[in-house]
N, C-alpha and C. Protein backbone atom coordinates (compact mmCIF):
# COMPACT_ATOMS: atom_id res chain seq x y z
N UNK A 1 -17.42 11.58 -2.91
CA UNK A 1 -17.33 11.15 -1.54
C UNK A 1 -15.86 10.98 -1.18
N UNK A 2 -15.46 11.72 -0.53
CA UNK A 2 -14.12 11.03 0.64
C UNK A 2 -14.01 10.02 1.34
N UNK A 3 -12.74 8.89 0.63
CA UNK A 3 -12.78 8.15 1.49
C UNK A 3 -11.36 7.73 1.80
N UNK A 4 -11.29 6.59 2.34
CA UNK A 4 -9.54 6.47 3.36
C UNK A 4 -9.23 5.17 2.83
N UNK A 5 -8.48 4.60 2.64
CA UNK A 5 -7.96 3.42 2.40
C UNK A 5 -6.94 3.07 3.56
N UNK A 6 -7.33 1.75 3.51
CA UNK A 6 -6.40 0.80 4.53
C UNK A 6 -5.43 0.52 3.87
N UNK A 7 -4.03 0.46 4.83
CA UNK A 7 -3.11 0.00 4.18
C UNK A 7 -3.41 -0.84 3.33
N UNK A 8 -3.80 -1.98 3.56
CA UNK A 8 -3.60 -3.61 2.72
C UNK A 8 -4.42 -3.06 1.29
N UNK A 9 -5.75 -2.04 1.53
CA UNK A 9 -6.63 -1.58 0.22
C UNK A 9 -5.76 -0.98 -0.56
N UNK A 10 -4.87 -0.26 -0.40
CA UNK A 10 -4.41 0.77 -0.71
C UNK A 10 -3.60 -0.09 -1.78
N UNK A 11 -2.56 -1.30 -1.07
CA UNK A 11 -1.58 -1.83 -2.04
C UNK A 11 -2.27 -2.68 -2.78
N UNK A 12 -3.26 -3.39 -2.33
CA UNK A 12 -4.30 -4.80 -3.08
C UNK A 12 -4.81 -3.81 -4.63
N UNK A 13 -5.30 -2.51 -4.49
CA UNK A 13 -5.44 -1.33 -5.97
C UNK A 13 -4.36 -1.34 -6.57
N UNK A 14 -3.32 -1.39 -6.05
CA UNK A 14 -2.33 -0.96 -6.62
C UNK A 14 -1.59 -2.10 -7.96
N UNK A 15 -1.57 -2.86 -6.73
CA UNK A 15 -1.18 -4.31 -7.29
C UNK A 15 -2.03 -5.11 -8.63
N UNK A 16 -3.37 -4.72 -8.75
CA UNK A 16 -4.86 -5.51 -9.05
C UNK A 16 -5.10 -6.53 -8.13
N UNK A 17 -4.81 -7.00 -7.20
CA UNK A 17 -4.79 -8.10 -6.29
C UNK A 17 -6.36 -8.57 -6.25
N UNK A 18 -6.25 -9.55 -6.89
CA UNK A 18 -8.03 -11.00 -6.40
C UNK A 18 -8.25 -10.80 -5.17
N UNK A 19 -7.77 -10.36 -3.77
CA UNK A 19 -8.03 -9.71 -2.92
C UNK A 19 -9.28 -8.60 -2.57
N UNK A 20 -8.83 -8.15 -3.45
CA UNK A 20 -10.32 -6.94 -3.50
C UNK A 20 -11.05 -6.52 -3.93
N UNK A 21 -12.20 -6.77 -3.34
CA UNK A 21 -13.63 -6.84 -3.62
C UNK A 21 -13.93 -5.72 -5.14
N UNK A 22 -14.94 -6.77 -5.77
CA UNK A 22 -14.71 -5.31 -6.87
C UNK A 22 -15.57 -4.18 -6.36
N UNK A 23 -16.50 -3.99 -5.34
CA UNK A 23 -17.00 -3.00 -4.73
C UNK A 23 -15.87 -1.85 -4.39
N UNK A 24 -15.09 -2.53 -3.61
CA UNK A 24 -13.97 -1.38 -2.96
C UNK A 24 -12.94 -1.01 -4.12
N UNK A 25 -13.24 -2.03 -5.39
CA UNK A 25 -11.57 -1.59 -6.76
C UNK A 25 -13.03 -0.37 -7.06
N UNK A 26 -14.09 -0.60 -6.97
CA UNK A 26 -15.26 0.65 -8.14
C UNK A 26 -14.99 1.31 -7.28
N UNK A 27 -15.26 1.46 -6.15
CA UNK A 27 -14.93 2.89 -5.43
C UNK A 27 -13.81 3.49 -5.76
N UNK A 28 -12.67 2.83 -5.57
CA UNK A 28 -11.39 3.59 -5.58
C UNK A 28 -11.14 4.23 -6.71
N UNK A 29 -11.63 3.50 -7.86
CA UNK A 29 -11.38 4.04 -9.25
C UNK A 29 -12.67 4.86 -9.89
N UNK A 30 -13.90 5.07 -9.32
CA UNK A 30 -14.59 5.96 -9.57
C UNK A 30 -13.64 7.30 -9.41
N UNK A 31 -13.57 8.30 -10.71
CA UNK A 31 -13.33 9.85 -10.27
C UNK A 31 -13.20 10.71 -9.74
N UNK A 32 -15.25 10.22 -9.36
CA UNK A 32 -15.88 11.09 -8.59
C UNK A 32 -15.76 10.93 -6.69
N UNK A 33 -14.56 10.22 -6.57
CA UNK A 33 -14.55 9.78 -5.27
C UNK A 33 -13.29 10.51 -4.68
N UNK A 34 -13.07 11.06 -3.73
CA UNK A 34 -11.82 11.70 -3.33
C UNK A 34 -11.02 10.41 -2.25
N UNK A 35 -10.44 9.89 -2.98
CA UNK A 35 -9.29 8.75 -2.12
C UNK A 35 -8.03 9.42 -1.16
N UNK A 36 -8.26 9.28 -0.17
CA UNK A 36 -7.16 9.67 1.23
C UNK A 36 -6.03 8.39 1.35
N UNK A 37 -5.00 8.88 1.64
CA UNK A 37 -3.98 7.90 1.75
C UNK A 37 -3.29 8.27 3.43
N UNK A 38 -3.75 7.60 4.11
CA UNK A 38 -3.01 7.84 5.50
C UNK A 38 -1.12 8.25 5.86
N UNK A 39 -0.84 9.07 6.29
CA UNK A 39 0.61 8.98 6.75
C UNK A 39 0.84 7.48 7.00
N UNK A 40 0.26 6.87 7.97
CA UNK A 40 0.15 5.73 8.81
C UNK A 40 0.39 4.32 7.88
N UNK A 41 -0.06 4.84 6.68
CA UNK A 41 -0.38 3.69 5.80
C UNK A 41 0.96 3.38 5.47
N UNK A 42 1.77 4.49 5.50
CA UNK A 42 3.04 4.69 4.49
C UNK A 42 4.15 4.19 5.37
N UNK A 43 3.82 4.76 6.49
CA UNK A 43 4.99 4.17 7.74
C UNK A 43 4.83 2.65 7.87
N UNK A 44 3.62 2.35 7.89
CA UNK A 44 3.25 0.98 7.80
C UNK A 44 4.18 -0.18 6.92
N UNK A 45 3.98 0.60 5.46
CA UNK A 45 4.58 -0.11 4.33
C UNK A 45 6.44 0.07 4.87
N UNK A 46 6.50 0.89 5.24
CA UNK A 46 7.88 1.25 5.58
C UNK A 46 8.63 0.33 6.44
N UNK A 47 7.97 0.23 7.19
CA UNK A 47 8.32 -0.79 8.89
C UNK A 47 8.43 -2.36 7.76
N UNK A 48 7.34 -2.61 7.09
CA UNK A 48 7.01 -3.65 6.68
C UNK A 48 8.47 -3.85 5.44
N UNK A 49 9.05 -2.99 5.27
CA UNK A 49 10.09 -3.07 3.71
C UNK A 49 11.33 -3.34 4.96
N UNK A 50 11.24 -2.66 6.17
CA UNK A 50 12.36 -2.78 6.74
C UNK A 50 12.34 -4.00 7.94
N UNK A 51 11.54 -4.75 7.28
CA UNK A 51 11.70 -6.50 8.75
C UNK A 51 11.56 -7.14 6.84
N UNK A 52 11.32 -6.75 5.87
CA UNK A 52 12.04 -7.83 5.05
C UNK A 52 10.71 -8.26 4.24
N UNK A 53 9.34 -7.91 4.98
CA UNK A 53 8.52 -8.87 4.89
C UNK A 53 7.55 -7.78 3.60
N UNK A 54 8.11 -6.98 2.56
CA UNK A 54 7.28 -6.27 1.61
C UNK A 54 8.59 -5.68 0.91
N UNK A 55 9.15 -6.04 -0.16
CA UNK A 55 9.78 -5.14 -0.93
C UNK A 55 9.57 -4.87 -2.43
N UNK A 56 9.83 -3.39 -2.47
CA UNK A 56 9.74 -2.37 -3.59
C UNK A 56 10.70 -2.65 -4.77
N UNK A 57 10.85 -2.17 -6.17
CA UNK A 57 12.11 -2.49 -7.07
C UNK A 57 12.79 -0.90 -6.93
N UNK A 58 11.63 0.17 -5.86
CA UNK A 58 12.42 1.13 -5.78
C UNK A 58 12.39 1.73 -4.97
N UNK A 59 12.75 2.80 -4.33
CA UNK A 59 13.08 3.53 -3.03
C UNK A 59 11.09 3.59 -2.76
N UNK A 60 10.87 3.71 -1.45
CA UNK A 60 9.36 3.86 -0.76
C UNK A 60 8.87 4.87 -1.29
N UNK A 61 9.55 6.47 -1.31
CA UNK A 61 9.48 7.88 -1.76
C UNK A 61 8.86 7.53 -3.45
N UNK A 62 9.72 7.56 -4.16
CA UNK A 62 9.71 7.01 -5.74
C UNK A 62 8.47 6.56 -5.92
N UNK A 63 7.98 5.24 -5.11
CA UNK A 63 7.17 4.29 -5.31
C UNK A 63 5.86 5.37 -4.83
N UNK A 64 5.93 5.58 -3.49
CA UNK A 64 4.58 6.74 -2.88
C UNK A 64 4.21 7.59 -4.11
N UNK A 65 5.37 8.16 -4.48
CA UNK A 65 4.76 9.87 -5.31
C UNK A 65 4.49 9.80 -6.67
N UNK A 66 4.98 7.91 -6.86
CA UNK A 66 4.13 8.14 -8.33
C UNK A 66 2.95 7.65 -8.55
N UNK A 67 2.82 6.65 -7.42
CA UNK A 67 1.35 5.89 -7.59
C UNK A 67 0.50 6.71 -6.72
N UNK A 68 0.54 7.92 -5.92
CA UNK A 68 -0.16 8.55 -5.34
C UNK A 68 -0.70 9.66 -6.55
N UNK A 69 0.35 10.46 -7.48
CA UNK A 69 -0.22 11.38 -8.79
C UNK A 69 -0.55 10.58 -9.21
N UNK A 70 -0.34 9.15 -10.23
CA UNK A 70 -1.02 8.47 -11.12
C UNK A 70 -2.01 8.07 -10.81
N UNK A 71 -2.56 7.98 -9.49
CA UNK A 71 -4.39 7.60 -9.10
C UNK A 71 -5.03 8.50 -8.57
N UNK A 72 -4.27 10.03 -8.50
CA UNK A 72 -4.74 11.04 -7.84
C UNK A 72 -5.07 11.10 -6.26
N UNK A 73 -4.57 10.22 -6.03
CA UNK A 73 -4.87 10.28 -4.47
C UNK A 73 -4.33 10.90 -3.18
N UNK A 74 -5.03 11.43 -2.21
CA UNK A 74 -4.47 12.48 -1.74
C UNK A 74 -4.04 12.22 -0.47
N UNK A 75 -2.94 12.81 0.69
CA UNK A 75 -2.49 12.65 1.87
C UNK A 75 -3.13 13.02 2.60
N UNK A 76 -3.66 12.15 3.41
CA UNK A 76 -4.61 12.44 4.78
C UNK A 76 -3.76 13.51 5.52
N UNK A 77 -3.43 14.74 6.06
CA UNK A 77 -2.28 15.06 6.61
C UNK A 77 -2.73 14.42 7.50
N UNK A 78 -1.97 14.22 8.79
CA UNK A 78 -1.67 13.53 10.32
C UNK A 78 -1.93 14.85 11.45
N UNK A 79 -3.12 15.05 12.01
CA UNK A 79 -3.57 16.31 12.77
C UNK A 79 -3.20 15.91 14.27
N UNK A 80 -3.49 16.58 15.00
CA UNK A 80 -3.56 16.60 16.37
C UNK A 80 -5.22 15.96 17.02
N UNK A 81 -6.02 16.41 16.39
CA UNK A 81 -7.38 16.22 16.33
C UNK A 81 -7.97 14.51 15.91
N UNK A 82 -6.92 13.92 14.67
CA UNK A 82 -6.72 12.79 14.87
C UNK A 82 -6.15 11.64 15.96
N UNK A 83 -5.13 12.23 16.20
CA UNK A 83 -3.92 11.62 17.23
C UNK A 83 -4.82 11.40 18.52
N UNK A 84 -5.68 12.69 19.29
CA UNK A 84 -7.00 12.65 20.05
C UNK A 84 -7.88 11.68 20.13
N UNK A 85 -8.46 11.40 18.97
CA UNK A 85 -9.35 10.47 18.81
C UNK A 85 -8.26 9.12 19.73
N UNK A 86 -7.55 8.63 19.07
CA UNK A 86 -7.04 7.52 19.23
C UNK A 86 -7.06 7.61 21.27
N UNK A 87 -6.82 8.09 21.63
CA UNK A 87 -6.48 8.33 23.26
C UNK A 87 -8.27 7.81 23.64
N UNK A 88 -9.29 7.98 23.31
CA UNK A 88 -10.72 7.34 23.62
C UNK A 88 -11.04 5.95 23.28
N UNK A 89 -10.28 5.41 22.06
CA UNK A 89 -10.97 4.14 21.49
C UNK A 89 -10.38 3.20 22.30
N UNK A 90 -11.98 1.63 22.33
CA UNK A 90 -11.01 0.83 23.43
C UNK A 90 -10.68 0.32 22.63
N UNK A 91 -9.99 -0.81 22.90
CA UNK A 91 -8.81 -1.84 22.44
C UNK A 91 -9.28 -3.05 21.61
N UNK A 92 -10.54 -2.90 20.40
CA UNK A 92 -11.14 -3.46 20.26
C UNK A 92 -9.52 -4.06 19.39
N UNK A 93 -8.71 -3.70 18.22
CA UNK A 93 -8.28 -3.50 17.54
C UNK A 93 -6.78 -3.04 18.87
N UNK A 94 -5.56 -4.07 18.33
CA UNK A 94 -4.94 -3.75 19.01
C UNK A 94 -3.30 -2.80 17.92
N UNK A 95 -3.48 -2.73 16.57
CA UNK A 95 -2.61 -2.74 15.53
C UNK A 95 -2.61 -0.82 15.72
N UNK A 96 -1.75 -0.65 16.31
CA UNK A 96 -1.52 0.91 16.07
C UNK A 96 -1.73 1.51 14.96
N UNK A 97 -1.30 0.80 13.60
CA UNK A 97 -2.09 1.59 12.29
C UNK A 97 -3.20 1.69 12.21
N UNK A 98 -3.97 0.02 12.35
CA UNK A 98 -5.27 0.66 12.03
C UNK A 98 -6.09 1.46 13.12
N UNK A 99 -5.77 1.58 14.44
CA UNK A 99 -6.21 2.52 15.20
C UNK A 99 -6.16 3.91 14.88
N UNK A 100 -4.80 4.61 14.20
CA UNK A 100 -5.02 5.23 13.42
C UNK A 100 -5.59 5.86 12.71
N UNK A 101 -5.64 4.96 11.45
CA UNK A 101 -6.88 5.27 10.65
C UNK A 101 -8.03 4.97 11.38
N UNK A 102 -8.62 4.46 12.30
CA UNK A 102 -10.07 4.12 12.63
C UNK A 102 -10.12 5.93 12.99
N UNK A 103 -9.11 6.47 13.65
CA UNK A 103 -9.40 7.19 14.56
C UNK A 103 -9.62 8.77 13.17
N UNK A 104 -8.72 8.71 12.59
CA UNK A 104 -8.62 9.70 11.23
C UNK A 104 -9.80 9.17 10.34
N UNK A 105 -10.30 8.69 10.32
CA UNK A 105 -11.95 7.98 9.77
C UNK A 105 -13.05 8.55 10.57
N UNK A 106 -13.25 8.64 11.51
CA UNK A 106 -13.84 8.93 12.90
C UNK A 106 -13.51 10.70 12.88
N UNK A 107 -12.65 11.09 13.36
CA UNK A 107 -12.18 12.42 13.37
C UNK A 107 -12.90 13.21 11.80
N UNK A 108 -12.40 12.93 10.87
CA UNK A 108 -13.05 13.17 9.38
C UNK A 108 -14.25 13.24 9.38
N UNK A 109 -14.84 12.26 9.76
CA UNK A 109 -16.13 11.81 9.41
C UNK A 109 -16.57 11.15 8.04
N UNK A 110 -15.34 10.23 7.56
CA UNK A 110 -14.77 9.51 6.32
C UNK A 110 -15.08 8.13 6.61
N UNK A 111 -15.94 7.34 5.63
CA UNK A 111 -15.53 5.83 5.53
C UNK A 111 -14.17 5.14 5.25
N UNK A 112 -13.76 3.80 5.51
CA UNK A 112 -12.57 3.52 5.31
C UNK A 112 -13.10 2.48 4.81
N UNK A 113 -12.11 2.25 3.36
CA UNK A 113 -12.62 0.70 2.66
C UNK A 113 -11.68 -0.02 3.32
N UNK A 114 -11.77 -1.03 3.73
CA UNK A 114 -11.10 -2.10 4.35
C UNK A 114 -11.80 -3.26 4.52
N UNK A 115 -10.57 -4.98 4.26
CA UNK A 115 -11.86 -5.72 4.70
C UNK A 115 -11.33 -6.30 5.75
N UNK A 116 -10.91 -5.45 6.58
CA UNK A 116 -10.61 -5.56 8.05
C UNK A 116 -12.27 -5.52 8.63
N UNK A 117 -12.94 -6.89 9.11
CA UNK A 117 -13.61 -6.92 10.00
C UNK A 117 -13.97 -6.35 11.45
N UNK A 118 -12.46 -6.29 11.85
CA UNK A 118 -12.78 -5.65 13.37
C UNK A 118 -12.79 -4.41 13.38
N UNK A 119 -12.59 -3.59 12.34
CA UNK A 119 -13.11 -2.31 12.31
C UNK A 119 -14.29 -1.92 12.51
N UNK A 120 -15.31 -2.81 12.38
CA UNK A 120 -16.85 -2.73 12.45
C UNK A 120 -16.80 -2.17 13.78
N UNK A 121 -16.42 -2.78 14.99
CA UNK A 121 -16.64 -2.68 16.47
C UNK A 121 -16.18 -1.19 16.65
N UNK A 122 -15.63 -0.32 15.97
CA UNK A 122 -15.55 1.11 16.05
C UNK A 122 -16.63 1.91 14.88
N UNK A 123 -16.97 2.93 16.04
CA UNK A 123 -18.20 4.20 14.73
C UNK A 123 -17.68 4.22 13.75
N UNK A 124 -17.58 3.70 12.70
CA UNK A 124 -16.91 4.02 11.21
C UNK A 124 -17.68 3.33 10.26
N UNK A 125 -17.46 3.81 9.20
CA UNK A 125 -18.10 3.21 7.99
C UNK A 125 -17.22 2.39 7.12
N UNK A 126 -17.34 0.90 7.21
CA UNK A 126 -16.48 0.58 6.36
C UNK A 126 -17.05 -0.21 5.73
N UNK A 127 -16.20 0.29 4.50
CA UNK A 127 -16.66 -0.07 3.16
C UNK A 127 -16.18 -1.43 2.53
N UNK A 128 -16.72 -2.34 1.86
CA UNK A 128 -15.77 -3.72 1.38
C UNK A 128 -16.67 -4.53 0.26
């Protein structure tokens, strides 16, 4: 199964973080599951290294391309067809990332593990 990770999922795996549910750590680390990593997620972490409030022991790049091969996980590319979606959804969710991904979840036709609650209020499947 294909699925998307939310920023916060994405680093809470990474980390082992008590944060996350062991439902969403079995998914991610099942094999048999194809894990998506958003552009969005990455800019996210990025913005977040550059107000101070998330830092790395090494460059963002470094950090992305090894924990992305070492868990096999793959780049959502960033479509036009996604970007679309986002121009329909209302404002349940006002965080430009996760609109984003709601919308590249939606567009796909991909669950997103997240235990972002207000994701529910958009067609998506989320997982937690």
């Amino acid at each position: 199964m294909r699925l998307l990770l939310d920023t916060h999922t994405f680093l809470w795996f990474l980390l082992n973080d008590a944060q996350l549910t062991e439902t969403a750590r079995s998914l991610i680390a099942d094999s048999g599951n194809d894990i998506e990593i958003s552009p969005a997620s990455i800019w996210e972490i990025a913005i977040k290294i550059s107000l101070g409030k998330y830092a790395l022991t090494e460059p963002l790049e470094a950090f992305m391309e090894r924990e992305m091969t070492a868990n096999g996980f793959r780049l959502l590319a960033l479509e036009i067809k996604h970007i679309s979606v986002v121009t329909t959804l209302p404002f349940h969710h006002r965080d430009p990332f996760d609109r984003l991904l709601v919308a590249q979840a939606i567009a796909e036709q991909i669950p997103i593990i997240s235990g972002d609650q207000m994701l529910d209020a958009y067609p998506v499947q989320r997982l937690w």
